[in-house]
Protein backbone atom coordinates (compact mmCIF):
# COMPACT_ATOMS: atom_id res chain seq x y z
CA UNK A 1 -37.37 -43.06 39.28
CA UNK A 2 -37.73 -42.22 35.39
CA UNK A 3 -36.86 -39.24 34.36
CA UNK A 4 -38.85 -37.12 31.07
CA UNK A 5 -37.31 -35.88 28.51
CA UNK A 6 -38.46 -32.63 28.74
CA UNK A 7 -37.50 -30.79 24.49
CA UNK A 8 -36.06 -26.77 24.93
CA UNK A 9 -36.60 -24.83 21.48
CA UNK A 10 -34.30 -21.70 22.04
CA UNK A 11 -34.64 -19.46 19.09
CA UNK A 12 -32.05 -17.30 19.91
CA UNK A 13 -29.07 -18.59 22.22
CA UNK A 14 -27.45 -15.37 22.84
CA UNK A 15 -30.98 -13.84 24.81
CA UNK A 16 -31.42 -17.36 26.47
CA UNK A 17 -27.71 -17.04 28.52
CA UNK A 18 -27.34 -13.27 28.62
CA UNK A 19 -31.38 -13.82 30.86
CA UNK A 20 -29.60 -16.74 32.23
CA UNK A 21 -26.62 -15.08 33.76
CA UNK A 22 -28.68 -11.89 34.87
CA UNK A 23 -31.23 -14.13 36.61
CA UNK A 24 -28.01 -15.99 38.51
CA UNK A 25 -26.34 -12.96 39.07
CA UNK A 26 -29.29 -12.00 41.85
CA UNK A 27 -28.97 -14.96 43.49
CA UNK A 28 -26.43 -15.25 47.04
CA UNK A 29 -26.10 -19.06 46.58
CA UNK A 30 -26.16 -20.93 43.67
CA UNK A 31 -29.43 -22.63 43.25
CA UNK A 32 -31.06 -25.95 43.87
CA UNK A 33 -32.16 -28.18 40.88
CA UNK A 34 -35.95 -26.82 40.95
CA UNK A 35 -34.88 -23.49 41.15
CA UNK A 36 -32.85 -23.82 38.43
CA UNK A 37 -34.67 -25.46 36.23
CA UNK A 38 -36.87 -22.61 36.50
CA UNK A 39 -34.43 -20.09 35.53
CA UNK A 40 -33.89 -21.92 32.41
CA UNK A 41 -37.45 -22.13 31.63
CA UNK A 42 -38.25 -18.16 32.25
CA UNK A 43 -34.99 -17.81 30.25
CA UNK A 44 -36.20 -19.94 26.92
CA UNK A 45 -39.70 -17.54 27.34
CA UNK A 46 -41.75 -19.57 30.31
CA UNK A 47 -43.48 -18.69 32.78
CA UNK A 48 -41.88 -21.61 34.84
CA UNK A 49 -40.62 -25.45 34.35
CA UNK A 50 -44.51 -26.54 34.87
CA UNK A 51 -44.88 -24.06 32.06
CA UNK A 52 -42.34 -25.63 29.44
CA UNK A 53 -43.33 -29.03 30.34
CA UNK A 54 -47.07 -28.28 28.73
CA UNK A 55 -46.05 -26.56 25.93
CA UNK A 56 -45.75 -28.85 22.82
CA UNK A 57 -42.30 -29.28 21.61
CA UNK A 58 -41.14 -27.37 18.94
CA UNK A 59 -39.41 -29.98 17.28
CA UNK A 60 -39.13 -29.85 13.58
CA UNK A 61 -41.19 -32.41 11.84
CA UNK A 62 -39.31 -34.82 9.46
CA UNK A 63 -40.00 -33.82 5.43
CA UNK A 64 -41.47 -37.80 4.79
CA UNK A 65 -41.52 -37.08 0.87
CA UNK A 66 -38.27 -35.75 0.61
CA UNK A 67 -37.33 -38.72 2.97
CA UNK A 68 -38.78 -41.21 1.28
CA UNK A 69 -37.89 -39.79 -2.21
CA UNK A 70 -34.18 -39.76 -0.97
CA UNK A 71 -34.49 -43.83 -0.15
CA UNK A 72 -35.12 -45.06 -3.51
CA UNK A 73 -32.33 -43.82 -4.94
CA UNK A 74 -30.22 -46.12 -2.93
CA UNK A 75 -30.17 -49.68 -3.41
CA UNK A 76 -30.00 -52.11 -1.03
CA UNK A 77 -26.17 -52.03 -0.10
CA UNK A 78 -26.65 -47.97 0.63
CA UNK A 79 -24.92 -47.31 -2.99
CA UNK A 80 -26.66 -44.20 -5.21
CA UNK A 81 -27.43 -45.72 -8.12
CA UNK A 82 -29.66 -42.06 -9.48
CA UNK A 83 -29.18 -38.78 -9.03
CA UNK A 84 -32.16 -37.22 -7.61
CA UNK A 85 -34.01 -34.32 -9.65
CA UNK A 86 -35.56 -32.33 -6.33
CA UNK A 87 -32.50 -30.09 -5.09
CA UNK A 88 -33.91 -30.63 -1.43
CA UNK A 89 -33.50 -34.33 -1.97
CA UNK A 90 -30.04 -33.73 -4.21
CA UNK A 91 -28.88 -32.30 -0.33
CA UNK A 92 -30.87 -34.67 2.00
CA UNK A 93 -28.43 -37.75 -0.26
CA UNK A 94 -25.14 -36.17 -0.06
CA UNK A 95 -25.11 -36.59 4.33
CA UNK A 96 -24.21 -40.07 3.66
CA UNK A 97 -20.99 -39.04 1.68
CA UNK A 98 -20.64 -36.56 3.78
CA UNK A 99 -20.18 -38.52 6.49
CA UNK A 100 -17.63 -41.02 4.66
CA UNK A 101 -15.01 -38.26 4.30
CA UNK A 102 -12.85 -37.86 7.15
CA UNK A 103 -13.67 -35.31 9.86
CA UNK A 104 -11.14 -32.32 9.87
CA UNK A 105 -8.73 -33.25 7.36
CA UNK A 106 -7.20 -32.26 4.19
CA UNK A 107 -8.17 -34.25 1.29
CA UNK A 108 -6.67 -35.07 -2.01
CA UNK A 109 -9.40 -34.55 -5.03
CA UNK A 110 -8.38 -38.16 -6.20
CA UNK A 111 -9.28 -38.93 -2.47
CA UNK A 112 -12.84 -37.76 -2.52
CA UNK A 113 -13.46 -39.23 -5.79
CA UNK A 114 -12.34 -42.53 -4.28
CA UNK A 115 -14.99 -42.16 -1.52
CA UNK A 116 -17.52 -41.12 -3.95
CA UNK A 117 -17.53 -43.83 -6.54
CA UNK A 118 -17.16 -46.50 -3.77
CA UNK A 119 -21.12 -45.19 -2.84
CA UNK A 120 -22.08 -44.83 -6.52
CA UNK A 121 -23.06 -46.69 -9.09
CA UNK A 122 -24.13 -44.51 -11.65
CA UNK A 123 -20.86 -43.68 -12.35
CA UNK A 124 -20.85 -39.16 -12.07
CA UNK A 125 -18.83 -38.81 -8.87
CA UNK A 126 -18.10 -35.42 -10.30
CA UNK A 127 -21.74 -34.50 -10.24
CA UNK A 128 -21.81 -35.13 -6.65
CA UNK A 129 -18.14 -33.68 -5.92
CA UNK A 130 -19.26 -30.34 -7.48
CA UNK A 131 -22.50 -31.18 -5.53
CA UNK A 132 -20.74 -31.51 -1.99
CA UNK A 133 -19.20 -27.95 -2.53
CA UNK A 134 -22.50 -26.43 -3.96
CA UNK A 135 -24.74 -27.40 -0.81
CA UNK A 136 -22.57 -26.48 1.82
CA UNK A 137 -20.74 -29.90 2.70
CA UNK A 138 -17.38 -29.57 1.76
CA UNK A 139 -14.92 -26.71 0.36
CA UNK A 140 -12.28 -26.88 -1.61
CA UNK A 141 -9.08 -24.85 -3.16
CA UNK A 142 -9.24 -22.38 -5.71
CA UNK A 143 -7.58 -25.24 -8.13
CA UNK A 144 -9.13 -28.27 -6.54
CA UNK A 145 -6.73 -29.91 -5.14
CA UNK A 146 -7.36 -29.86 -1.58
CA UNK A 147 -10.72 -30.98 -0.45
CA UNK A 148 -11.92 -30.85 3.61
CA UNK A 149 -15.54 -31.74 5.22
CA UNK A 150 -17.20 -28.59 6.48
CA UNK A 151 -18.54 -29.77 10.01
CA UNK A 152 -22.37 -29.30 11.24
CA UNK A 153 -24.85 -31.29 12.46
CA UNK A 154 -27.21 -33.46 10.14
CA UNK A 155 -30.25 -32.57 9.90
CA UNK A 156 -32.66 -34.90 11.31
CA UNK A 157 -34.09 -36.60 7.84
CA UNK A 158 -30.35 -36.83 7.44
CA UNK A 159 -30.44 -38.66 10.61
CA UNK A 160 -33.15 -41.03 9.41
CA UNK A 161 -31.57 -41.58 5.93
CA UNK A 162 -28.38 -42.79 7.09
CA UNK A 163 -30.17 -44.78 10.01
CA UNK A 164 -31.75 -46.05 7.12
CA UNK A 165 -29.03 -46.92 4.98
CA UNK A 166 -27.03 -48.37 7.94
């Protein structure tokens, strides 16, 4: 049997379990799949499961022009070779040097300009250093020596640029 993908949009997390847990609490035994998915649903908002399942999703739509504006300034080896002059785009083409510094680690600011000069080739890694730090993707020391990804999920035109560029 094939199973839906049914999408859950939960504005606010905290509501959903703190509904979640009273709506278990008055339960004896724990309950059965069906009843449970119905808890979650009246939890997100919904009247019941049936209800969720009809709603449309509230999936963000992908930003095409930024998207597409963010692919040509990458050749075809996934190297910048421009610097993009929309700031939404400027942070939609950092993910993919984002995601070439290592994960939880301490970093070295000759490190990170390795990284970043193996993906350009327009030659300002420091435009896109001081750029990482500016739009939320990395952090740094007061001096600059030390250099560490700050970890979140990409966003998903991030998603389908580096897709993309893979």
């Amino acid at each position: 049997m094939t199973k839906d993908a049914t999408p859950l949009f939960i504005a606010d997390v905290s509501d959903f379990t703190r509904s979640l847990r009273r709506s278990l609490a008055q339960t004896e035994t724990l309950p059965g799949h069906a009843a449970m998915l119905g808890l979650v649903a009246k939890s997100a908002g919904y009247r019941n499961h049936q209800h969720l399942k009809a709603t449309p999703s509230h999936r963000p739509e992908l930003d095409e022009l930024a998207l597409k504006r963010a692919r040509r300034v990458f050749d075809d080896e996934g190297r910048m070779f421009r610097w993009p002059k929309w700031t939404k785009v400027q942070g939609l083409c950092l993910w993919p040097f984002w995601v070439r510094l290592p994960a939880r680690q301490d970093i070295s600011e000759k490190e990170v300009n390795a990284v970043l000069q193996e993906g350009l080739t327009f030659g300002d890694h420091v435009l896109v250093r001081r750029s990482l730090i500016d739009h939320g993707f990395a952090q740094r020391t007061i001096d600059g020596s030390v250099y560490r990804r700050i970890e979140q999920r990409p966003t998903p035109e991030a998603f389908a640029l580096l897709e993309h560029l893979s």
